[in-house]
C-alpha atoms as a PDB file:
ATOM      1  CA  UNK A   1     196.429 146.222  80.240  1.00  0.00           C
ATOM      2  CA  UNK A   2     192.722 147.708  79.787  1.00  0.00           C
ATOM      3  CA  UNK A   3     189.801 146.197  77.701  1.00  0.00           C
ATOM      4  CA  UNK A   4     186.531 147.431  78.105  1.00  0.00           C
ATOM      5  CA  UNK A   5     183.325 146.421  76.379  1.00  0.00           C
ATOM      6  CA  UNK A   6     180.740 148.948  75.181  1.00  0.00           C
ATOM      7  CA  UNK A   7     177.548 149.303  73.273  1.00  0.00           C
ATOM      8  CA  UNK A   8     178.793 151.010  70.501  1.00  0.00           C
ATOM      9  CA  UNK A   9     175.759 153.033  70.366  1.00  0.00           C
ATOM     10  CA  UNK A  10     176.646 154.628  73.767  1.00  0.00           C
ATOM     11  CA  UNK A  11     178.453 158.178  73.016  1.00  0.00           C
ATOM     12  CA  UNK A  12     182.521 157.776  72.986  1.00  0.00           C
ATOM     13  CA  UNK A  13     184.110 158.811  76.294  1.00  0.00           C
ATOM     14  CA  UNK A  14     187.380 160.533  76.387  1.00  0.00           C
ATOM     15  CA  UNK A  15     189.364 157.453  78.367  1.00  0.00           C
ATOM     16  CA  UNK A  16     188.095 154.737  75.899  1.00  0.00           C
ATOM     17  CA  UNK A  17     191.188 154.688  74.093  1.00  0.00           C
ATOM     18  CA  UNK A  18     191.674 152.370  70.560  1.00  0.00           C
ATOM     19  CA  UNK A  19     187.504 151.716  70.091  1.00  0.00           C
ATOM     20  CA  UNK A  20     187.707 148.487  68.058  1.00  0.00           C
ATOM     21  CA  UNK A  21     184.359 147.784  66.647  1.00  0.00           C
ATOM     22  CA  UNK A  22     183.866 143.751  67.096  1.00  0.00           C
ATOM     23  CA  UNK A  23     180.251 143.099  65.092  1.00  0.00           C
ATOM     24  CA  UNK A  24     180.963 141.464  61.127  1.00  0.00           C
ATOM     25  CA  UNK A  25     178.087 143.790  60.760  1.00  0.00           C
ATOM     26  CA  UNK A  26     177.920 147.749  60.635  1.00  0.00           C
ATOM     27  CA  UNK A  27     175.131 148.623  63.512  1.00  0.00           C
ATOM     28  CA  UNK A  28     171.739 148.876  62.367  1.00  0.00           C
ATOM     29  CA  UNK A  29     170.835 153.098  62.591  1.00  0.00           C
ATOM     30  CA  UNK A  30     174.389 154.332  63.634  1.00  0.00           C
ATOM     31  CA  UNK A  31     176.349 156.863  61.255  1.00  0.00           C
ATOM     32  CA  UNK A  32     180.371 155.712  60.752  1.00  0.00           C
ATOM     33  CA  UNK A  33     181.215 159.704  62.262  1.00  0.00           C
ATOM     34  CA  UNK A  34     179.506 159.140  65.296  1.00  0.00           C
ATOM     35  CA  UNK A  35     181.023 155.908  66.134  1.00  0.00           C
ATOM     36  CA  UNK A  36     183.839 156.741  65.804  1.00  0.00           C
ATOM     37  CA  UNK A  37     185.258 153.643  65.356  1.00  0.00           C
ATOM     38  CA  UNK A  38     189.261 153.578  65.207  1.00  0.00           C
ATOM     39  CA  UNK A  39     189.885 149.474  63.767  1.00  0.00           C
ATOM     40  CA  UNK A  40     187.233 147.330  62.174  1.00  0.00           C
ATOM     41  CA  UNK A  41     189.034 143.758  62.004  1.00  0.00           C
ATOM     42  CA  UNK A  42     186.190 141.549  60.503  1.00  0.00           C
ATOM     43  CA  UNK A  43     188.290 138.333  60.965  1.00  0.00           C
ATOM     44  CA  UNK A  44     188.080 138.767  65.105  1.00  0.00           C
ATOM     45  CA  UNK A  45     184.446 138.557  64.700  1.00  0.00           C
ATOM     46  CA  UNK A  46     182.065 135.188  64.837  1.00  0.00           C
ATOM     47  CA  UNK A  47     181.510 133.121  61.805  1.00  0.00           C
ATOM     48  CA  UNK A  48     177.844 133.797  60.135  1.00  0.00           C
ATOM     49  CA  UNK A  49     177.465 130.459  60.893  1.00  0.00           C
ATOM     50  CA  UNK A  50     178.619 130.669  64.496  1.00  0.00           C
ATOM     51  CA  UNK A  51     176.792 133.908  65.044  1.00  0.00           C
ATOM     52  CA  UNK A  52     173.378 131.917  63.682  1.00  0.00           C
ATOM     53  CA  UNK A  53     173.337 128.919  65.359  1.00  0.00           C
ATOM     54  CA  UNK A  54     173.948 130.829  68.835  1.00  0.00           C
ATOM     55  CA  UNK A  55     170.934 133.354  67.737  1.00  0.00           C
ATOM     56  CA  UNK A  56     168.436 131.101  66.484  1.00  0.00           C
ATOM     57  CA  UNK A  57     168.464 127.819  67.806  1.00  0.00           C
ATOM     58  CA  UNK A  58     169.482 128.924  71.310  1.00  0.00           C
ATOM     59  CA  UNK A  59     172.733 127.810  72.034  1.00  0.00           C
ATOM     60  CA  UNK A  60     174.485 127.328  74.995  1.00  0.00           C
ATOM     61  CA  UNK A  61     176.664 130.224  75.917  1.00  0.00           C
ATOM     62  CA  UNK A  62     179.300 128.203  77.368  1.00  0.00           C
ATOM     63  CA  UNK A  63     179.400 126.085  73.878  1.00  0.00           C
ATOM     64  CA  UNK A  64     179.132 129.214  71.521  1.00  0.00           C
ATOM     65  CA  UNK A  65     182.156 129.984  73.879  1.00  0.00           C
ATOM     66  CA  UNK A  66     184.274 127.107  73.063  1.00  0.00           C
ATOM     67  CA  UNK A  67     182.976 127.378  70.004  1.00  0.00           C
ATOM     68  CA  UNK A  68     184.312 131.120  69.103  1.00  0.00           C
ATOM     69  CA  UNK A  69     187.208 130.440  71.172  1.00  0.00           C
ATOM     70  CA  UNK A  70     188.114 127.392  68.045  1.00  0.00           C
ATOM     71  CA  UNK A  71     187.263 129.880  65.440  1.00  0.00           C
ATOM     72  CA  UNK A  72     189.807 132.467  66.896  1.00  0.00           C
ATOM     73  CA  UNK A  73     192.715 130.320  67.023  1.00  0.00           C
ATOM     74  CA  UNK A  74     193.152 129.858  63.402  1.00  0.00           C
ATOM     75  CA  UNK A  75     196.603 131.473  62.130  1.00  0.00           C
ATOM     76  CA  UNK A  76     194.463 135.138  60.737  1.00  0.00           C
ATOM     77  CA  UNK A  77     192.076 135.538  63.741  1.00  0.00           C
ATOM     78  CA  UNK A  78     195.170 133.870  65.827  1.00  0.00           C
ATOM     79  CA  UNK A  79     197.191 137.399  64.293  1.00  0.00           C
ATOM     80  CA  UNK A  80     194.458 139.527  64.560  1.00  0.00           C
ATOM     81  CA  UNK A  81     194.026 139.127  68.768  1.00  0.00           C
ATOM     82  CA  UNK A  82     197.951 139.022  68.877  1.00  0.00           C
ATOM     83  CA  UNK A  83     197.265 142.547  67.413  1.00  0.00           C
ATOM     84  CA  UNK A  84     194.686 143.662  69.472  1.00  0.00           C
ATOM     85  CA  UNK A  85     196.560 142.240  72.595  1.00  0.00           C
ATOM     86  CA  UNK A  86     199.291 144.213  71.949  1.00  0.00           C
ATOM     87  CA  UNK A  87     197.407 147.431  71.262  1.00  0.00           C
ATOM     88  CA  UNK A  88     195.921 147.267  74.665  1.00  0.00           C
ATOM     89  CA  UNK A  89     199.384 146.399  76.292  1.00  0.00           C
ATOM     90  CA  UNK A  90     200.127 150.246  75.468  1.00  0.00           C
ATOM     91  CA  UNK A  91     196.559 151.601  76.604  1.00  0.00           C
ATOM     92  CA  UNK A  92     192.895 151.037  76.511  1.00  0.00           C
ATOM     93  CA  UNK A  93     191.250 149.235  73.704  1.00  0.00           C
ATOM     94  CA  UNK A  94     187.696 149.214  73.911  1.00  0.00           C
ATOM     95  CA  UNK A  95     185.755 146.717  72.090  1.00  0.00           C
ATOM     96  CA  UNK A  96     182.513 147.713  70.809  1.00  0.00           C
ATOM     97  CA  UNK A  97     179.406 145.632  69.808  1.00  0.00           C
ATOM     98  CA  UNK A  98     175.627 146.378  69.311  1.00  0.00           C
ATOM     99  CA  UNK A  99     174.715 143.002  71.631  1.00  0.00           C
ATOM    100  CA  UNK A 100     172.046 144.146  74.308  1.00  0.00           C
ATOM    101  CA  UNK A 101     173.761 141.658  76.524  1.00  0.00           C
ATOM    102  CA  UNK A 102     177.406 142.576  76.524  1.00  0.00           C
ATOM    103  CA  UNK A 103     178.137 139.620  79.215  1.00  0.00           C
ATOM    104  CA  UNK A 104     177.024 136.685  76.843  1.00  0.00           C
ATOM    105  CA  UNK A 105     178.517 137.948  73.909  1.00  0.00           C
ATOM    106  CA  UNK A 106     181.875 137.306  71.766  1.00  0.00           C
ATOM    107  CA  UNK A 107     182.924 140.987  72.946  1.00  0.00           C
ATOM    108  CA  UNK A 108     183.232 139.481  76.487  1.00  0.00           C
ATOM    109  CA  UNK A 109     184.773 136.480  75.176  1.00  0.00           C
ATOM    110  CA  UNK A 110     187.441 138.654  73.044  1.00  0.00           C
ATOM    111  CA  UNK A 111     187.712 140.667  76.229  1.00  0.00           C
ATOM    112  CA  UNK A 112     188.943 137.606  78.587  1.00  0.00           C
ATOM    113  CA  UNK A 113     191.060 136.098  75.719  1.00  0.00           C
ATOM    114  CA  UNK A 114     192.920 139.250  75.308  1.00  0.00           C
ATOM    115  CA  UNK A 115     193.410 139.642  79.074  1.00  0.00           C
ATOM    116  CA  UNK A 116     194.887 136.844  79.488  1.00  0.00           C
END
């Protein structure tokens, strides 16, 4: 199994596989064509409120972590991994998000979870 995380405004490489763009929001400047972005499963993503609280009043990552990890084990995000999981069983998914820090963000948490 092989999950990657990517800025999704870094150009596609050939061996990235299934690019699965993570973000509930399209990235700010960045055409749909040149993304090319192959899934787009919203429900995988953080809750606004989630995504706020962690943003503005500088949350923990450790307790946005437990806190994302809660929000993905309800029955559609719960699917939605189970998806993704299996998808990367066959070959590389790579999960794509506009976060400057890819290793404190839900990519790298959606990474680990689907890894394991």
């Amino acid at each position: 199994m092989s999950v990657r995380v990517r800025r999704v405004y870094e150009p596609p490489e050939p061996d990235d596989g299934l690019r699965v763009l993570v973000d509930r929001l399209w990235p700010r400047g960045l055409a749909k064509d040149a993304a090319r972005v192959d899934e787009w499963p919203k429900g995988l993503t953080p809750s606004t409120e989630l995504r706020r609280w962690y943003h503005g009043d500088g949350g923990s990552y450790e307790e946005f972590r437990e806190r994302y990890e809660a929000e993905l084990a309800a029955p559609e995000a719960a699917g939605l991994l189970d998806r993704v999981r299996d998808r990367a069983r066959q070959g590389t998914v790579t999960l794509l998000t506009a976060s400057r820090d890819t290793g404190h963000s839900h990519a790298e948490v959606l990474a680990r979870l689907l890894e394991d």
